[in-house]
C-alpha atoms as a PDB file:
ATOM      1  CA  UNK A   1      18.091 -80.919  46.426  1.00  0.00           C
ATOM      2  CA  UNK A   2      15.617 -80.189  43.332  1.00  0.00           C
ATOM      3  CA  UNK A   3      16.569 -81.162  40.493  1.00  0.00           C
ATOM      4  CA  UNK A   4      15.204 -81.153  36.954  1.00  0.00           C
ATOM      5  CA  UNK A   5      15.652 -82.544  33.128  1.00  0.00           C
ATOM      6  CA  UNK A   6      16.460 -79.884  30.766  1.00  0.00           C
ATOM      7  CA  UNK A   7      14.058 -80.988  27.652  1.00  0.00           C
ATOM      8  CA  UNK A   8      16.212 -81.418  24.387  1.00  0.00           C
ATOM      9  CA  UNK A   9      15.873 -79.334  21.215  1.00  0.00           C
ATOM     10  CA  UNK A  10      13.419 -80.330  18.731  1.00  0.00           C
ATOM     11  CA  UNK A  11      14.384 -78.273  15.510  1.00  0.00           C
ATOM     12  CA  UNK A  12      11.318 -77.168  13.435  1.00  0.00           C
ATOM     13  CA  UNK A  13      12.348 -76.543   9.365  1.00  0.00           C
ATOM     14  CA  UNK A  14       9.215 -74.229   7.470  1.00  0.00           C
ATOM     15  CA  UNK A  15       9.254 -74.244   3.583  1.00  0.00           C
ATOM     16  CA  UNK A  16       7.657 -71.550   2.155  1.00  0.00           C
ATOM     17  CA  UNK A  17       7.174 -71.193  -1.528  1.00  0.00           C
ATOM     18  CA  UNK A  18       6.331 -67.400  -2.860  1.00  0.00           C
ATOM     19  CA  UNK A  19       5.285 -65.386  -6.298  1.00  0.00           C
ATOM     20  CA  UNK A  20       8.487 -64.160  -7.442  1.00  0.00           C
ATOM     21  CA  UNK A  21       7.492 -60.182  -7.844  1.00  0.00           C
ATOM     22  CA  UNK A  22      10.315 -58.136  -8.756  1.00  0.00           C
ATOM     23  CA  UNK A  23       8.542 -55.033  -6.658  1.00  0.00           C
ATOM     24  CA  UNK A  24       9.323 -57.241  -3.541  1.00  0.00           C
ATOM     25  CA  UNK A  25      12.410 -55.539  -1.469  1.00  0.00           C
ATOM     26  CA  UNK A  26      15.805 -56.715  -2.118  1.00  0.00           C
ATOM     27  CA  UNK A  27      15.786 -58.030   1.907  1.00  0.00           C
ATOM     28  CA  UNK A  28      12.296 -59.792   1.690  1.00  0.00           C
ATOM     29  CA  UNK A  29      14.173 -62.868   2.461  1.00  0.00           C
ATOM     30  CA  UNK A  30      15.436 -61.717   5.469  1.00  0.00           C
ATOM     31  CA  UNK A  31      12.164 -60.015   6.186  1.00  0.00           C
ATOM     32  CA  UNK A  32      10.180 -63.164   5.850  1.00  0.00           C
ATOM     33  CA  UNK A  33      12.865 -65.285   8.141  1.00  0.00           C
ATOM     34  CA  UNK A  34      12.471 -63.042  10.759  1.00  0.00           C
ATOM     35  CA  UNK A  35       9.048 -62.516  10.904  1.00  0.00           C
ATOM     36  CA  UNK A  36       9.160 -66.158  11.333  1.00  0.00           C
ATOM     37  CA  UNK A  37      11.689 -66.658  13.902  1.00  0.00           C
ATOM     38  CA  UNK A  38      10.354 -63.856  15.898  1.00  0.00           C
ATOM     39  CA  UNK A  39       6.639 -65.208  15.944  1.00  0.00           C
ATOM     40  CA  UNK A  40       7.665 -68.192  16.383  1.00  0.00           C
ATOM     41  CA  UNK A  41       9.659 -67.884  19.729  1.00  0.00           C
ATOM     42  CA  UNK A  42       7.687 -63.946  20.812  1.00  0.00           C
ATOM     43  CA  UNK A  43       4.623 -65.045  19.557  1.00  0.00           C
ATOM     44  CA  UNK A  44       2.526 -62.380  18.021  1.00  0.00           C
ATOM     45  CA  UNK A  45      -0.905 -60.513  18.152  1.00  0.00           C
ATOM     46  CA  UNK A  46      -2.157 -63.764  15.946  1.00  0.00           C
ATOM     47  CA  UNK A  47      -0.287 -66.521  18.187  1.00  0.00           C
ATOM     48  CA  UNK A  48       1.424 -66.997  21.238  1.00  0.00           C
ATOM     49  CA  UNK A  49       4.774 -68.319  21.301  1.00  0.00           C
ATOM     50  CA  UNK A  50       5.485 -72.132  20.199  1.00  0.00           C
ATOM     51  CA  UNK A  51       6.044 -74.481  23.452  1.00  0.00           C
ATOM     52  CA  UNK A  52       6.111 -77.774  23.632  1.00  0.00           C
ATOM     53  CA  UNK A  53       2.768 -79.434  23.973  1.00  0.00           C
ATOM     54  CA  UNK A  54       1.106 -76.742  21.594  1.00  0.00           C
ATOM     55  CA  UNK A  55       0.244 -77.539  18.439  1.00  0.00           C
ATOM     56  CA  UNK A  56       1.262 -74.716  15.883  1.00  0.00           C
ATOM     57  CA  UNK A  57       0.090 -74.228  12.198  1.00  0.00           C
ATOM     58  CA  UNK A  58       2.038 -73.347   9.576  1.00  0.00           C
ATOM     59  CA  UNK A  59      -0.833 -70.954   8.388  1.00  0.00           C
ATOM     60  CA  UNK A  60      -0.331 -68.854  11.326  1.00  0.00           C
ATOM     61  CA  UNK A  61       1.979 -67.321   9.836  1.00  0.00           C
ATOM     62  CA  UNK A  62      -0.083 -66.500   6.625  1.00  0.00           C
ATOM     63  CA  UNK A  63      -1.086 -63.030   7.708  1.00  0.00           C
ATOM     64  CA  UNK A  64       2.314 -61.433   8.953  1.00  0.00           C
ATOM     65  CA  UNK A  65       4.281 -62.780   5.873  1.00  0.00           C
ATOM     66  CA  UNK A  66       1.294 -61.752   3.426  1.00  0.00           C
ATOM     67  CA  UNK A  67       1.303 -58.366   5.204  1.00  0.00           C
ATOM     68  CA  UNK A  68       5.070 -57.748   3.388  1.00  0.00           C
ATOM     69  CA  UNK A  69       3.805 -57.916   0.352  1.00  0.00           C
ATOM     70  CA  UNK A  70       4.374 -61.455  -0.498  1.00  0.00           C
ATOM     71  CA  UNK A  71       1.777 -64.134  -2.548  1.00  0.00           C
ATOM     72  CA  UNK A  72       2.224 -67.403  -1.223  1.00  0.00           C
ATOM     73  CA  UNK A  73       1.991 -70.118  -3.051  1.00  0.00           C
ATOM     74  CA  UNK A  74       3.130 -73.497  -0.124  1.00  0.00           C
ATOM     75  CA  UNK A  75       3.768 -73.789   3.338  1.00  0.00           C
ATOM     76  CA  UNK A  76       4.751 -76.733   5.111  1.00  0.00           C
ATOM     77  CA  UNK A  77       6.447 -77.631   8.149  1.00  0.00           C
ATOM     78  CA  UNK A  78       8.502 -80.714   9.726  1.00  0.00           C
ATOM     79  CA  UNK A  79      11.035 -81.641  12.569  1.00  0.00           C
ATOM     80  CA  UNK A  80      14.511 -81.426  11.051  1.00  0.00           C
ATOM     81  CA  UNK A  81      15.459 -85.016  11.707  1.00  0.00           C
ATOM     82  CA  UNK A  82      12.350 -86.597  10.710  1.00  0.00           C
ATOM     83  CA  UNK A  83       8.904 -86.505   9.282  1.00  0.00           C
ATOM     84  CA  UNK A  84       6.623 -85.378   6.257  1.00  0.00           C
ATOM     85  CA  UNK A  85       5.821 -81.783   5.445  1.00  0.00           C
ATOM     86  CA  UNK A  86       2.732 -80.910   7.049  1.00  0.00           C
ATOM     87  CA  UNK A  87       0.816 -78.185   7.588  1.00  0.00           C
ATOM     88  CA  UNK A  88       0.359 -78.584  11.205  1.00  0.00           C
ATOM     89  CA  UNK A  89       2.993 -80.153  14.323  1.00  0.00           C
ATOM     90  CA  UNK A  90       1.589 -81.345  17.657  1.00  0.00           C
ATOM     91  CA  UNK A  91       4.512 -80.076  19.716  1.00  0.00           C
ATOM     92  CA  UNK A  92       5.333 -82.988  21.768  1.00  0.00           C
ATOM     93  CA  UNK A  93       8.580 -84.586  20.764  1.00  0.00           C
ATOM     94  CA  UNK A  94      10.533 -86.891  23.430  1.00  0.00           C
ATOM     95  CA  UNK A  95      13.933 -86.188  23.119  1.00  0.00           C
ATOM     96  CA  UNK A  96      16.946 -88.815  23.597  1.00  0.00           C
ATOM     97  CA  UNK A  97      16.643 -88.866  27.372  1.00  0.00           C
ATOM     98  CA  UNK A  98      13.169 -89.226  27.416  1.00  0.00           C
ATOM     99  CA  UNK A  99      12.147 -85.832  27.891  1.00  0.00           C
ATOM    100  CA  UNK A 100       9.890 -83.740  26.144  1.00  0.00           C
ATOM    101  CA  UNK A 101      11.853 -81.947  22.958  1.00  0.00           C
ATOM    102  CA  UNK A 102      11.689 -77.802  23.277  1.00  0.00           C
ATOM    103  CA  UNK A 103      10.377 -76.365  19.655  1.00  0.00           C
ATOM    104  CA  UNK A 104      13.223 -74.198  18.134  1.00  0.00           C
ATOM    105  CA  UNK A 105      13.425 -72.691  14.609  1.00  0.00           C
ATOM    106  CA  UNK A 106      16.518 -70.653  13.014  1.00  0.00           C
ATOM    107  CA  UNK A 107      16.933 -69.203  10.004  1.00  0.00           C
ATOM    108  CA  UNK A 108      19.119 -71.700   8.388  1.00  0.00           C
ATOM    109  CA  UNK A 109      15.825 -74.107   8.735  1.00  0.00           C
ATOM    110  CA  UNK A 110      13.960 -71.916   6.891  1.00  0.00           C
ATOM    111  CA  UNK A 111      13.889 -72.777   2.777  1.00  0.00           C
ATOM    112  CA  UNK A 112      12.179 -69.655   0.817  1.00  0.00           C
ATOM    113  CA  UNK A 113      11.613 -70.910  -2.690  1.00  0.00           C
ATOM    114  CA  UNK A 114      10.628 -68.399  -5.112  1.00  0.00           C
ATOM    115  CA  UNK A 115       8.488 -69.441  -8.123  1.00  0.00           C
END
């Protein structure tokens, strides 16, 4: 029989910190979280998708959210259950059995903070 380890999740939070323009759309929130979700697991023209053993930098996703209109001020990035912001994760997390942790991002791990 073949068998295999399924690797563990390895959640991925992004803080971004933005110009607060009032000529931004009401839903640039939403705009910006998707951009990043969708990049971030579709990969882009910029990027291919985030895998484990990749390493991915938060300024990849300069251009697409600068392309909505938005001035950014911060990025940073970190695994949910540990670490310092950074601006750049080697994606090769072993997860509780051992194996290698799978990158994943939602939109409740992304913080938008608007100065």
């Amino acid at each position: 029989p073949v068998t295999w380890d399924e690797p563990n999740a390895c959640p991925i939070q992004v803080d971004i910190s933005y110009v607060n323009n009032p000529l931004l759309p009401a839903d640039i929130e939403t705009q910006i979280k998707n951009l990043i979700v969708n990049n971030f697991n579709n990969g882009s023209s910029t990027f291919p998708p985030v895998n484990m053993r990749t390493t991915f930098y938060v300024s990849q996703l300069t251009a697409g959210i600068e392309n909505l209109g938005v001035v950014l001020l911060s990025q940073t990035m970190q695994t949910v259950t540990s670490g310092s912001p950074v601006q750049s994760l080697l994606l090769n997390v072993v997860g509780t059995t051992g194996t290698t942790g799978k990158p994943t991002i939602n939109d409740d791990n992304i913080n938008l903070i608007t100065v």
